[in-house]
C-alpha atoms as a PDB file:
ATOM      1  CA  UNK A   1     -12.504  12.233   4.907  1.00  0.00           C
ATOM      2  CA  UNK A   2     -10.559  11.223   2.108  1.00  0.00           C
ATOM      3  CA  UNK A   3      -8.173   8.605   1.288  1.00  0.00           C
ATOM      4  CA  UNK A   4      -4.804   9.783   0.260  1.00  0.00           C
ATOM      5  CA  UNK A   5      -1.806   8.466  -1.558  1.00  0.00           C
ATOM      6  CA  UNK A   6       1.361   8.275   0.655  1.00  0.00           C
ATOM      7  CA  UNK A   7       3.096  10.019  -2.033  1.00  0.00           C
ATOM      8  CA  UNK A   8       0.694  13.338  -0.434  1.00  0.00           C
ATOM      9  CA  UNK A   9       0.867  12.670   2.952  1.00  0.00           C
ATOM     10  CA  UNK A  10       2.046  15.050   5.315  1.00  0.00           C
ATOM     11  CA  UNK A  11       3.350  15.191   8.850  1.00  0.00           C
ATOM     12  CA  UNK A  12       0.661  17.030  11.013  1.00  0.00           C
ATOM     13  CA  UNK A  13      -2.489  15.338   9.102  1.00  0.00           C
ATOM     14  CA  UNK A  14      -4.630  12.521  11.386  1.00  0.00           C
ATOM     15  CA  UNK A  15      -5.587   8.788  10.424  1.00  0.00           C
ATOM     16  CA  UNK A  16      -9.478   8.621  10.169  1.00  0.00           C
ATOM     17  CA  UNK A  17      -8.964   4.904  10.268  1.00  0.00           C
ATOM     18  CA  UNK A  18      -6.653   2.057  11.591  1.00  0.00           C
ATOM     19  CA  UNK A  19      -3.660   1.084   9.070  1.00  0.00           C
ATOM     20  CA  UNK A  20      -2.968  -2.071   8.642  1.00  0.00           C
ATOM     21  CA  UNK A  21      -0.240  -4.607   6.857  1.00  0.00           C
ATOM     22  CA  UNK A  22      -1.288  -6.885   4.509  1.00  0.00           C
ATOM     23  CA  UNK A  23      -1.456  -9.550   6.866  1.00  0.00           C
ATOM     24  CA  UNK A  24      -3.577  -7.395   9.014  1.00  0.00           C
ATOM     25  CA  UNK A  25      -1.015  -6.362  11.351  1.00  0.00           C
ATOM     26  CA  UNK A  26      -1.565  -2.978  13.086  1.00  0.00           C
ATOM     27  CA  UNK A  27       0.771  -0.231  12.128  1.00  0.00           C
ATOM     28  CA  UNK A  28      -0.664   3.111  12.939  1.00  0.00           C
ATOM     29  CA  UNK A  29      -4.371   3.235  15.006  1.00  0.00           C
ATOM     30  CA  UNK A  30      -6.787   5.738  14.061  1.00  0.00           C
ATOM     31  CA  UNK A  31      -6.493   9.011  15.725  1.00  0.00           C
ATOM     32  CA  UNK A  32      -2.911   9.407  14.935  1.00  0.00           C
ATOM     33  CA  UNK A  33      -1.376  12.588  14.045  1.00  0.00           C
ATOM     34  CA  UNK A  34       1.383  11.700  11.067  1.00  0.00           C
ATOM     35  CA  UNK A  35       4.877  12.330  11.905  1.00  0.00           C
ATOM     36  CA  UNK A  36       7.892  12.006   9.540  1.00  0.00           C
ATOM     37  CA  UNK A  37       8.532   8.780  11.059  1.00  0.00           C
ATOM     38  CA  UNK A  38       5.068   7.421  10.348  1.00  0.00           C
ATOM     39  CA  UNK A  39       5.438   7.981   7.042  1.00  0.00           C
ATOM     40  CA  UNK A  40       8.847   6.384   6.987  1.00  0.00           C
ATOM     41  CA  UNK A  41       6.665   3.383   8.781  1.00  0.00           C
ATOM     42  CA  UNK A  42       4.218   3.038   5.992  1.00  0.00           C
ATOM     43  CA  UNK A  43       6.566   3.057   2.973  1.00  0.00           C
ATOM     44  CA  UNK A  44       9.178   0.561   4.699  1.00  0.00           C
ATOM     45  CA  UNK A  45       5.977  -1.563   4.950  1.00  0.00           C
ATOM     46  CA  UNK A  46       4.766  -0.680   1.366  1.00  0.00           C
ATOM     47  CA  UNK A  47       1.059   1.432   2.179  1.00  0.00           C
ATOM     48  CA  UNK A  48      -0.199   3.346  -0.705  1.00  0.00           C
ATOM     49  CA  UNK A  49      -2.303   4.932   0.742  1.00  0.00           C
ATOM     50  CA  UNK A  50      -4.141   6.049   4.123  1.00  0.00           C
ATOM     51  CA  UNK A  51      -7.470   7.647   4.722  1.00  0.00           C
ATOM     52  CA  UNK A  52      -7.474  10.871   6.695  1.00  0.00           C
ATOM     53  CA  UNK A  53      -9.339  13.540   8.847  1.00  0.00           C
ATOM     54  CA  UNK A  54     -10.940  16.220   6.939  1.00  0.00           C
ATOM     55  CA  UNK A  55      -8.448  15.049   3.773  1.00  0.00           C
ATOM     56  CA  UNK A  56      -9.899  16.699   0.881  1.00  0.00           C
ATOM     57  CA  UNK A  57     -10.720  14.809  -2.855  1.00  0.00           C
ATOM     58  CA  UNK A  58      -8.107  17.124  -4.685  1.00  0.00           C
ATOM     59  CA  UNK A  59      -5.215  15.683  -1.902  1.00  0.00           C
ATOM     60  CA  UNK A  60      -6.575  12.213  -2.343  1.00  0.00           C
ATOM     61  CA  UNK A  61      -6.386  12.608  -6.307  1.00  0.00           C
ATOM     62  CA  UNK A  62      -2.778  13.859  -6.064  1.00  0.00           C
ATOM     63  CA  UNK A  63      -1.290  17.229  -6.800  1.00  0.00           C
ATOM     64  CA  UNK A  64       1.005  16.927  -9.757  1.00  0.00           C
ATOM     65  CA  UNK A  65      -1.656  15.243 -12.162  1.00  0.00           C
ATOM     66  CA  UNK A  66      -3.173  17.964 -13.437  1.00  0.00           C
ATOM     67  CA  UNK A  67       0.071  20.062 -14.208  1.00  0.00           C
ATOM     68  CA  UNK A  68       0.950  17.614 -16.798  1.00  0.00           C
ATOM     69  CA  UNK A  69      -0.480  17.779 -20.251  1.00  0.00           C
ATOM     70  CA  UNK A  70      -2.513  14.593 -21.823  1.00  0.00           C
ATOM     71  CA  UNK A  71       0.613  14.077 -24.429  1.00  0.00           C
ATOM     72  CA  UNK A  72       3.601  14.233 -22.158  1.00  0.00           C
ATOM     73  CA  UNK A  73       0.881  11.744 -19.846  1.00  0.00           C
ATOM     74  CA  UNK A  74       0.241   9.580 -23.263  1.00  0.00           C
ATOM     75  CA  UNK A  75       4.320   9.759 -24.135  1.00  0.00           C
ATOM     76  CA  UNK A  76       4.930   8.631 -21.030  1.00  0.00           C
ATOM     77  CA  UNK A  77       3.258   5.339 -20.802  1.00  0.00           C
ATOM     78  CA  UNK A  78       4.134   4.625 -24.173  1.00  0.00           C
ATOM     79  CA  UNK A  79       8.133   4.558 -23.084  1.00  0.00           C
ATOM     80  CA  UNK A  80       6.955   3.069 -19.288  1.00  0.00           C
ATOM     81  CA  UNK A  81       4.922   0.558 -19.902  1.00  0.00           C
ATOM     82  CA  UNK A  82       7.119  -1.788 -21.571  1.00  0.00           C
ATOM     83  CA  UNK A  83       9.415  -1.978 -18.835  1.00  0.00           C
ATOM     84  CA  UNK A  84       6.467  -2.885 -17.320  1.00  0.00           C
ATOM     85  CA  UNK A  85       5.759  -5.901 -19.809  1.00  0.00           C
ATOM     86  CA  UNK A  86       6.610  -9.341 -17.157  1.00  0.00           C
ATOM     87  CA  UNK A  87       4.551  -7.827 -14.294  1.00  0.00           C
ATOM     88  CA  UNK A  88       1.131  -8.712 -13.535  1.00  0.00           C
ATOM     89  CA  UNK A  89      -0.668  -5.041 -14.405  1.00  0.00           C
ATOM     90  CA  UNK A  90      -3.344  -5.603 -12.151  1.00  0.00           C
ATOM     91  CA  UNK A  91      -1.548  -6.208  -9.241  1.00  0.00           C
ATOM     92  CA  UNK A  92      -2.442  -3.177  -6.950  1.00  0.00           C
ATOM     93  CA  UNK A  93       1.429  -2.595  -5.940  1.00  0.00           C
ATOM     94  CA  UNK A  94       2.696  -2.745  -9.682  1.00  0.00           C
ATOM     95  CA  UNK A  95      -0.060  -0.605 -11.062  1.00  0.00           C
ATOM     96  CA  UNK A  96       0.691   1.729  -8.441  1.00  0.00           C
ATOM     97  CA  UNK A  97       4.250   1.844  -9.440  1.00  0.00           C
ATOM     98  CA  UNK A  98       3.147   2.336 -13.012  1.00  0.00           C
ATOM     99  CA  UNK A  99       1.021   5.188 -12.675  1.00  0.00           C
ATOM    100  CA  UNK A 100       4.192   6.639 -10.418  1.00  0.00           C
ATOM    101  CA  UNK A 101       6.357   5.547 -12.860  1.00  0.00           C
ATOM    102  CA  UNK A 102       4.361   7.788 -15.885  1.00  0.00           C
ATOM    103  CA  UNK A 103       3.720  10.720 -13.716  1.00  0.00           C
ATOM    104  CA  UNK A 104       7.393  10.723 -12.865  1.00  0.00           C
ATOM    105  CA  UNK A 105       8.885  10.378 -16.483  1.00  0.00           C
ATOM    106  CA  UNK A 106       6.245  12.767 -18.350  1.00  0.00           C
ATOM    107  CA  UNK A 107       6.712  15.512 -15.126  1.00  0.00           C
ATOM    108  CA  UNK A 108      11.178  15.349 -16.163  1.00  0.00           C
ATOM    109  CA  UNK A 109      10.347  15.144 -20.116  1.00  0.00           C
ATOM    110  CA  UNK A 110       8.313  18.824 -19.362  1.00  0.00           C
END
């Protein structure tokens, strides 16, 4: 079991637990084999990320990381992060976005 960020979730893999909302709202039970429309589900509702049958720890770590060099990674967040300067960092939805946001611009700099 691993958990896994939505950005590397894939139709066909199954929910090892229930996924809730932040108010605690069911969404998806556990059990559930992912469909493209569960994963529309969870991003209109704004889940990260989901833990899964058999998911391994390079899935849950997230595929593209590794491809990009410490520099481009360090370059990155040095032109991100000050769009970044009004926002509570700590918040888990904005440093999620972040850490997107760096990935994204060092991965189209390479």
């Amino acid at each position: 079991m691993a958990t896994v960020s939505i950005d590397n979730l894939a139709a066909g893999m199954i929910l090892k637990s229930n996924v809730c909302d932040r108010s605690g709202r069911l969404l998806l039970p556990e059990g559930v084999e992912l469909t493209e429309k569960h994963l529309q589900i969870l991003r209109t509702w704004g889940i990260l990320e989901a833990e899964i049958v058999g998911g391994s720890e390079t899935e849950a770590a997230g595929h593209g990381d590794e491809e990009i060099s410490p520099e481009a990674l360090a370059e990155a967040e040095a032109n991100v992060k000050p769009l970044f300067i009004h926002n509570n960092l700590e918040h888990p939805a904005i440093k999620e976005l972040l850490r997107l946001c760096i990935i994204r611009k060092a991965m189209h700099a390479s």
